[in-house]
PDB file of N, CA and C in Angstrom:
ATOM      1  N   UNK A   1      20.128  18.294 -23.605  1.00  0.00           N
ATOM      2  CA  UNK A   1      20.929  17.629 -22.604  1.00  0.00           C
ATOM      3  C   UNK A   1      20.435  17.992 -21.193  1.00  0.00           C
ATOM      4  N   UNK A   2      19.965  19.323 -20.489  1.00  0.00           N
ATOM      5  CA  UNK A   2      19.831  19.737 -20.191  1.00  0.00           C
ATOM      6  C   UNK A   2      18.141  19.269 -19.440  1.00  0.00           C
ATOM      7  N   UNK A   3      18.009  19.630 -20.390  1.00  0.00           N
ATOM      8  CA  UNK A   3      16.069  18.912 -20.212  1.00  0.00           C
ATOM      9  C   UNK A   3      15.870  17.200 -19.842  1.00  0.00           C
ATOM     10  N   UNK A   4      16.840  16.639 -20.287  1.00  0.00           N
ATOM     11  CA  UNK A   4      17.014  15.076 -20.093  1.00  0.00           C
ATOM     12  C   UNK A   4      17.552  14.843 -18.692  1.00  0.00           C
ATOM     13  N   UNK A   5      18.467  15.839 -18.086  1.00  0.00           N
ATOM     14  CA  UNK A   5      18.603  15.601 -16.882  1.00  0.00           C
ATOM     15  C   UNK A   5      17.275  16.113 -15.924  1.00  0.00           C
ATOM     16  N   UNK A   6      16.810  16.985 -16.411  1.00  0.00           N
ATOM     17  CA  UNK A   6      15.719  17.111 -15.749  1.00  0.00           C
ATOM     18  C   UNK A   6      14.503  16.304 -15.185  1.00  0.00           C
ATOM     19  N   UNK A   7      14.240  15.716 -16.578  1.00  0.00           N
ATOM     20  CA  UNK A   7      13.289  15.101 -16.181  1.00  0.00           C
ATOM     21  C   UNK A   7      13.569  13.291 -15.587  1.00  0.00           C
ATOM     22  N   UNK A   8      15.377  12.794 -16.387  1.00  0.00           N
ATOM     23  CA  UNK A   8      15.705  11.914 -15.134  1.00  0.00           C
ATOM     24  C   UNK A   8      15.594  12.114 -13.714  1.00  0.00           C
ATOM     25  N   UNK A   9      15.483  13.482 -13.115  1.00  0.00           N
ATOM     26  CA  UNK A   9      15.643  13.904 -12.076  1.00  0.00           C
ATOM     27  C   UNK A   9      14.412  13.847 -11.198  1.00  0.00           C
ATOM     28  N   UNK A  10      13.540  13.532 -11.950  1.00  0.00           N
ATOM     29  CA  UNK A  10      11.855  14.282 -11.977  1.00  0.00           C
ATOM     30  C   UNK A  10      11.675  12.361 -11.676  1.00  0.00           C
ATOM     31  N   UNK A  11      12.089  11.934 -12.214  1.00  0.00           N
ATOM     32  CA  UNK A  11      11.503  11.069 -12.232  1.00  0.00           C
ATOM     33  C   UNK A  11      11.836   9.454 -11.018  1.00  0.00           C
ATOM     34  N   UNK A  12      13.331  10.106 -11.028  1.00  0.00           N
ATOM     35  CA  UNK A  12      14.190   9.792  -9.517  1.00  0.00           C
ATOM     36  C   UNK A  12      13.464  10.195  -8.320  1.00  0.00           C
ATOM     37  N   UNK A  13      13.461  11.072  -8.765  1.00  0.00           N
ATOM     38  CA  UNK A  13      12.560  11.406  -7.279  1.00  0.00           C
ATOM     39  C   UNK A  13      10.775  10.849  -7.059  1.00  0.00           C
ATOM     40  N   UNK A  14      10.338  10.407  -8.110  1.00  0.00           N
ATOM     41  CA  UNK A  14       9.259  10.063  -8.001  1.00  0.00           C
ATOM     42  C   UNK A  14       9.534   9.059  -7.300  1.00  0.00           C
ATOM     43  N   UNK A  15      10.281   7.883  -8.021  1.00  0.00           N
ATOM     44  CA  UNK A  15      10.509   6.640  -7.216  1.00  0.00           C
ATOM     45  C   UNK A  15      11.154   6.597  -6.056  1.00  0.00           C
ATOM     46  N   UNK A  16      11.800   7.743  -5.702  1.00  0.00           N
ATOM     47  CA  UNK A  16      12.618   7.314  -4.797  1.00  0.00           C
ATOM     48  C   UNK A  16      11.073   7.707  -3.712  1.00  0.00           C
ATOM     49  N   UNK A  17      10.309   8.638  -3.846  1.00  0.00           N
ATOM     50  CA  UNK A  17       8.569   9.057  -3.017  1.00  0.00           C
ATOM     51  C   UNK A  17       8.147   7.383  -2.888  1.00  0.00           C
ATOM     52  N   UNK A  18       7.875   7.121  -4.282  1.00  0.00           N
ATOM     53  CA  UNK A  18       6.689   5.881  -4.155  1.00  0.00           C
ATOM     54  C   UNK A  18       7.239   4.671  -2.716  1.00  0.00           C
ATOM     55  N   UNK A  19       8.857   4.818  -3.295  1.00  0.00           N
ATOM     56  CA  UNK A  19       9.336   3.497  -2.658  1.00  0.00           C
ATOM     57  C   UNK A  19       9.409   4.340  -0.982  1.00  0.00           C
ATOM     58  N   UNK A  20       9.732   5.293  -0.593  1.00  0.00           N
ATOM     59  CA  UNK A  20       9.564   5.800   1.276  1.00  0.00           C
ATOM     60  C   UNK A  20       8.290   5.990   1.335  1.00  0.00           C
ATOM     61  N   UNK A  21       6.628   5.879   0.466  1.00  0.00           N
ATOM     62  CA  UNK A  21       5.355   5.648   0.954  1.00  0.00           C
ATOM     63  C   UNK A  21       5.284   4.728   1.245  1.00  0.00           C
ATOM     64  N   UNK A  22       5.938   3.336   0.201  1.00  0.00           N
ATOM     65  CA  UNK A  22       5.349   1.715   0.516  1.00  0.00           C
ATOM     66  C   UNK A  22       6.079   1.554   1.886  1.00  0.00           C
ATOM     67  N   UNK A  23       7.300   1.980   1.989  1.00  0.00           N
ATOM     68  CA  UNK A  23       8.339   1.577   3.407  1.00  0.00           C
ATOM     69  C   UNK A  23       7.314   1.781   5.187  1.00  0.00           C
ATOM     70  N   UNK A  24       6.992   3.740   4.540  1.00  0.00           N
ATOM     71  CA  UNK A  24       6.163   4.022   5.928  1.00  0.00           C
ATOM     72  C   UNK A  24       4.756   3.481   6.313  1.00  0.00           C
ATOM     73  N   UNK A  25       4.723   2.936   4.872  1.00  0.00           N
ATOM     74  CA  UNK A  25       3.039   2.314   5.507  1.00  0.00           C
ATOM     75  C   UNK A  25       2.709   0.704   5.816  1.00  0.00           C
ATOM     76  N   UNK A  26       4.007   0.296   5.703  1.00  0.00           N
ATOM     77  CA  UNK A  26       4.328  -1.564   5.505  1.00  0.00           C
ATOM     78  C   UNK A  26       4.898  -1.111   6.694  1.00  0.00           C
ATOM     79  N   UNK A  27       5.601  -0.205   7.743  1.00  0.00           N
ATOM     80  CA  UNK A  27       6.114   0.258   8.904  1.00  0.00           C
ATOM     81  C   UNK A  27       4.312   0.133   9.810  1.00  0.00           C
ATOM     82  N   UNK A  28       3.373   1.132   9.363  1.00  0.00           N
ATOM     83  CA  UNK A  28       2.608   1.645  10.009  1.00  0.00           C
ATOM     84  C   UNK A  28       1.211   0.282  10.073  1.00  0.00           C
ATOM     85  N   UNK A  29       1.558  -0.274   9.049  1.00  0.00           N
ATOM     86  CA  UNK A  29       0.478  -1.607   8.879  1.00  0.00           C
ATOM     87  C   UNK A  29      -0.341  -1.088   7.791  1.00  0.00           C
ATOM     88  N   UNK A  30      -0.509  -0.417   7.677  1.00  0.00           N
ATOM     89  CA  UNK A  30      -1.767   0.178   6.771  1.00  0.00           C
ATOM     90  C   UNK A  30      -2.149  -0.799   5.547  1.00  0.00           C
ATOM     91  N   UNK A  31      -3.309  -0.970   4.872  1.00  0.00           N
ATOM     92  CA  UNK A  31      -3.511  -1.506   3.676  1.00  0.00           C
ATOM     93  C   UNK A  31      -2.883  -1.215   2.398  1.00  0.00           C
ATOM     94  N   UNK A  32      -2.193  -1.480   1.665  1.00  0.00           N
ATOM     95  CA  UNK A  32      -1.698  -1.380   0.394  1.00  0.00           C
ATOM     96  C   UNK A  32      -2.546  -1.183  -0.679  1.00  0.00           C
ATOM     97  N   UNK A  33      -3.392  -1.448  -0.453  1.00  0.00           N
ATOM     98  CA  UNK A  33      -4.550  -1.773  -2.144  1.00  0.00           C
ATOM     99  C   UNK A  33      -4.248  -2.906  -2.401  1.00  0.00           C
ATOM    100  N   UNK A  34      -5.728  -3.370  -3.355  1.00  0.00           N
ATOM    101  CA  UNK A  34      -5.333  -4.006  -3.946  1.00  0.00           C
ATOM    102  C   UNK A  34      -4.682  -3.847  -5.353  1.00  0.00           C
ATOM    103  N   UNK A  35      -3.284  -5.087  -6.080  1.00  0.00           N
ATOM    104  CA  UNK A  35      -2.748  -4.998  -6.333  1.00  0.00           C
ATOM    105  C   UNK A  35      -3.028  -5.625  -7.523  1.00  0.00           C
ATOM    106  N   UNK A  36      -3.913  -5.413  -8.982  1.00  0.00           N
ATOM    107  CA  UNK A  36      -3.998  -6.701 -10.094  1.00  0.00           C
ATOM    108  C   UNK A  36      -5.037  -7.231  -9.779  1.00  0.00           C
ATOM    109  N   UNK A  37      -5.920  -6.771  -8.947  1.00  0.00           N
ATOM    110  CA  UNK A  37      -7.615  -7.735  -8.663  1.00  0.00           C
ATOM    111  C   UNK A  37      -8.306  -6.616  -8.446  1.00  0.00           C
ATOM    112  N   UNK A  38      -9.918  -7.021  -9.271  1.00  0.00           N
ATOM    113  CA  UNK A  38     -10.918  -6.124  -9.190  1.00  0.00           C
ATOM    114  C   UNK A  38     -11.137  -6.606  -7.822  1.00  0.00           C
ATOM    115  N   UNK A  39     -10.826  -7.318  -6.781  1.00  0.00           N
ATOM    116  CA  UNK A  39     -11.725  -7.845  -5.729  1.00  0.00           C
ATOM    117  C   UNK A  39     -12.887  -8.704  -6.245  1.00  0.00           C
ATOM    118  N   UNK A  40     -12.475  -9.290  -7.473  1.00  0.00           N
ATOM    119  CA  UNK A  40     -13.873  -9.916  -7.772  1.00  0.00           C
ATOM    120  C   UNK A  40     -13.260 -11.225  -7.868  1.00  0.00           C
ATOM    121  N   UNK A  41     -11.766 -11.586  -8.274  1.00  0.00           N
ATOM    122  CA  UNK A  41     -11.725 -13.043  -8.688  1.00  0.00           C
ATOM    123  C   UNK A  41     -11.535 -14.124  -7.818  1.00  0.00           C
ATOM    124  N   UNK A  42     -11.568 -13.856  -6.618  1.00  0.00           N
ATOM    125  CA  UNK A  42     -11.706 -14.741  -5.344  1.00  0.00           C
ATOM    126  C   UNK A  42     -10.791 -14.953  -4.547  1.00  0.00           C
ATOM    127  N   UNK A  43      -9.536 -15.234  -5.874  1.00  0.00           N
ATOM    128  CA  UNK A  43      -8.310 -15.551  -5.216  1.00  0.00           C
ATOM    129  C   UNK A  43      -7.588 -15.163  -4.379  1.00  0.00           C
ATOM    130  N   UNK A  44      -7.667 -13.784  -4.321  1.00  0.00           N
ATOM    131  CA  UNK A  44      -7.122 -12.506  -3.780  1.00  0.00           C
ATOM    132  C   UNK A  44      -7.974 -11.881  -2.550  1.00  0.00           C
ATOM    133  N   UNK A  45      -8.975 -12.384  -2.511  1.00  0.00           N
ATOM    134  CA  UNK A  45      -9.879 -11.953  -1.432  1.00  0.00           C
ATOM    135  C   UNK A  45     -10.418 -10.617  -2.087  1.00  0.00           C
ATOM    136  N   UNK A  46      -9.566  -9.630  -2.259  1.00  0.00           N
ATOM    137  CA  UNK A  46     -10.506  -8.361  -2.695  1.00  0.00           C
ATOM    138  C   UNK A  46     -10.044  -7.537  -1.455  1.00  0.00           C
ATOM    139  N   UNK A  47     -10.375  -6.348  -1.802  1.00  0.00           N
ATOM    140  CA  UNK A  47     -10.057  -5.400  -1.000  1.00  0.00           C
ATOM    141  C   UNK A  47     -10.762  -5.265   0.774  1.00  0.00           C
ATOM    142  N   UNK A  48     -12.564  -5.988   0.344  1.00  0.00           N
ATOM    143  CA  UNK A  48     -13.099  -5.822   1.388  1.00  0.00           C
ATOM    144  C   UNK A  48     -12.888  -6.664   2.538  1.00  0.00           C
ATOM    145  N   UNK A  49     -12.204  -8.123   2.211  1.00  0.00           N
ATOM    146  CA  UNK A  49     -11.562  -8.837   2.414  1.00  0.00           C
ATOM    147  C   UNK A  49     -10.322  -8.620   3.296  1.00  0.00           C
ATOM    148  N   UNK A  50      -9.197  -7.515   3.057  1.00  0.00           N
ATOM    149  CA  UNK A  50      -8.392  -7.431   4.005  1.00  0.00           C
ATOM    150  C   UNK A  50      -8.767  -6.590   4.612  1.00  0.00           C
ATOM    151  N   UNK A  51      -9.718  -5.429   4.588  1.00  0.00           N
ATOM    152  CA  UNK A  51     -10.580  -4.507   5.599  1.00  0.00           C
ATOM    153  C   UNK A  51     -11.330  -4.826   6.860  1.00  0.00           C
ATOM    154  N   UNK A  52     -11.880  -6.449   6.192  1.00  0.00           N
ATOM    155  CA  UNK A  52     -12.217  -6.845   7.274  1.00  0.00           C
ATOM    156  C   UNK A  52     -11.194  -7.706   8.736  1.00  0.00           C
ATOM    157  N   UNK A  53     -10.268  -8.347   7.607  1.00  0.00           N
ATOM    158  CA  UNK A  53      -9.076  -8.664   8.148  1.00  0.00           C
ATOM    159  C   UNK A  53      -8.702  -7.896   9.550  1.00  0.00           C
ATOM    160  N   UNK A  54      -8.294  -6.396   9.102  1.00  0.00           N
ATOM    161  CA  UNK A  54      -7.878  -5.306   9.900  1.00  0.00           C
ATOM    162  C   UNK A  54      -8.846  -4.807  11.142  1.00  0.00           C
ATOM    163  N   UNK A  55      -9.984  -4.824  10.572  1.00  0.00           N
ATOM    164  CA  UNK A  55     -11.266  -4.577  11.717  1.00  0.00           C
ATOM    165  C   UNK A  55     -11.277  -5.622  12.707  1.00  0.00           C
ATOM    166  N   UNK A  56     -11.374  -6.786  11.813  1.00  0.00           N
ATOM    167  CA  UNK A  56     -11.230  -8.749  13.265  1.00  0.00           C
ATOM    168  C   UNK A  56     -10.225  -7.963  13.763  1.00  0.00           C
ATOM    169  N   UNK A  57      -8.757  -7.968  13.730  1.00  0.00           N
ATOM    170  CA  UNK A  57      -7.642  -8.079  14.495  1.00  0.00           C
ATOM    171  C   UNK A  57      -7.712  -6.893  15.378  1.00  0.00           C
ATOM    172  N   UNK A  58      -8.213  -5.557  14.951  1.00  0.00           N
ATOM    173  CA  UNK A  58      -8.205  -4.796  15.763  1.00  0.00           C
ATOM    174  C   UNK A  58      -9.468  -4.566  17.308  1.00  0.00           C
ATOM    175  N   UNK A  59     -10.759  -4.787  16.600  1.00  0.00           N
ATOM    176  CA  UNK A  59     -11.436  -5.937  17.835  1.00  0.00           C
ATOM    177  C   UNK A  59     -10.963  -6.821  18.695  1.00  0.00           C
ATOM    178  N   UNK A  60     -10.147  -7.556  18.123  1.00  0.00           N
ATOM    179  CA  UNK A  60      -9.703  -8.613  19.103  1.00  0.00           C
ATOM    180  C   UNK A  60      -8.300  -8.209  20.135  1.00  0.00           C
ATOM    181  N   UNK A  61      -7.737  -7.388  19.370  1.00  0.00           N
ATOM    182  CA  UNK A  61      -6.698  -6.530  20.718  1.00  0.00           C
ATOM    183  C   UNK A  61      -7.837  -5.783  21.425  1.00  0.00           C
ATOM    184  N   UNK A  62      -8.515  -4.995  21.358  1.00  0.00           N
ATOM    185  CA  UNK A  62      -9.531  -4.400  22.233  1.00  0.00           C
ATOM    186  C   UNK A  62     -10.025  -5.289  22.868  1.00  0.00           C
ATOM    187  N   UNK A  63     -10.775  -6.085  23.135  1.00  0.00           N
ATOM    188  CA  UNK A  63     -10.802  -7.319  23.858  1.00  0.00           C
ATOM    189  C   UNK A  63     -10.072  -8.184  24.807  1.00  0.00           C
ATOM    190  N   UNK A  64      -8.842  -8.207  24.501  1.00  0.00           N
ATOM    191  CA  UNK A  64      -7.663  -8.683  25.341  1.00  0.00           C
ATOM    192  C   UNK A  64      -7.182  -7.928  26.415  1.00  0.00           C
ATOM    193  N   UNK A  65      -7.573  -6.348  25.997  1.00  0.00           N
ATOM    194  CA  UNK A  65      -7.210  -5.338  27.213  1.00  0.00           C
ATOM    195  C   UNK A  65      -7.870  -5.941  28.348  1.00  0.00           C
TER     196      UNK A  65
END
């Protein structure tokens, strides 16, 4: 009984981590990963794809200064 609360406990807290990482970094902008794509099937662009995303946009505020 004892051990079962434990590791419900263990495991509450994992999620309750995962879900305040996705919050602070969807806060901070940061990349997520990709999510279900090798980056290979097109659809999704791929990882290098929103890297570059992030690099254009951040060039282009430097620029506007």
């Amino acid at each position: 009984m004892l051990a079962n609360i434990i590791i419900m406990a263990l495991i509450l807290g994992y999620c309750a981590y995962i879900i305040y990482k996705n919050v602070k970094n969807a806060k901070e902008g940061k990349h997520m990963g990709c999510s279900g794509c090798s980056g290979n099937c097109g659809s999704c662009g791929g990882c290098s794809g929103a890297a570059f995303n992030k690099s254009t946009a951040q060039s282009s505020k430097k620029r506007l200064k």
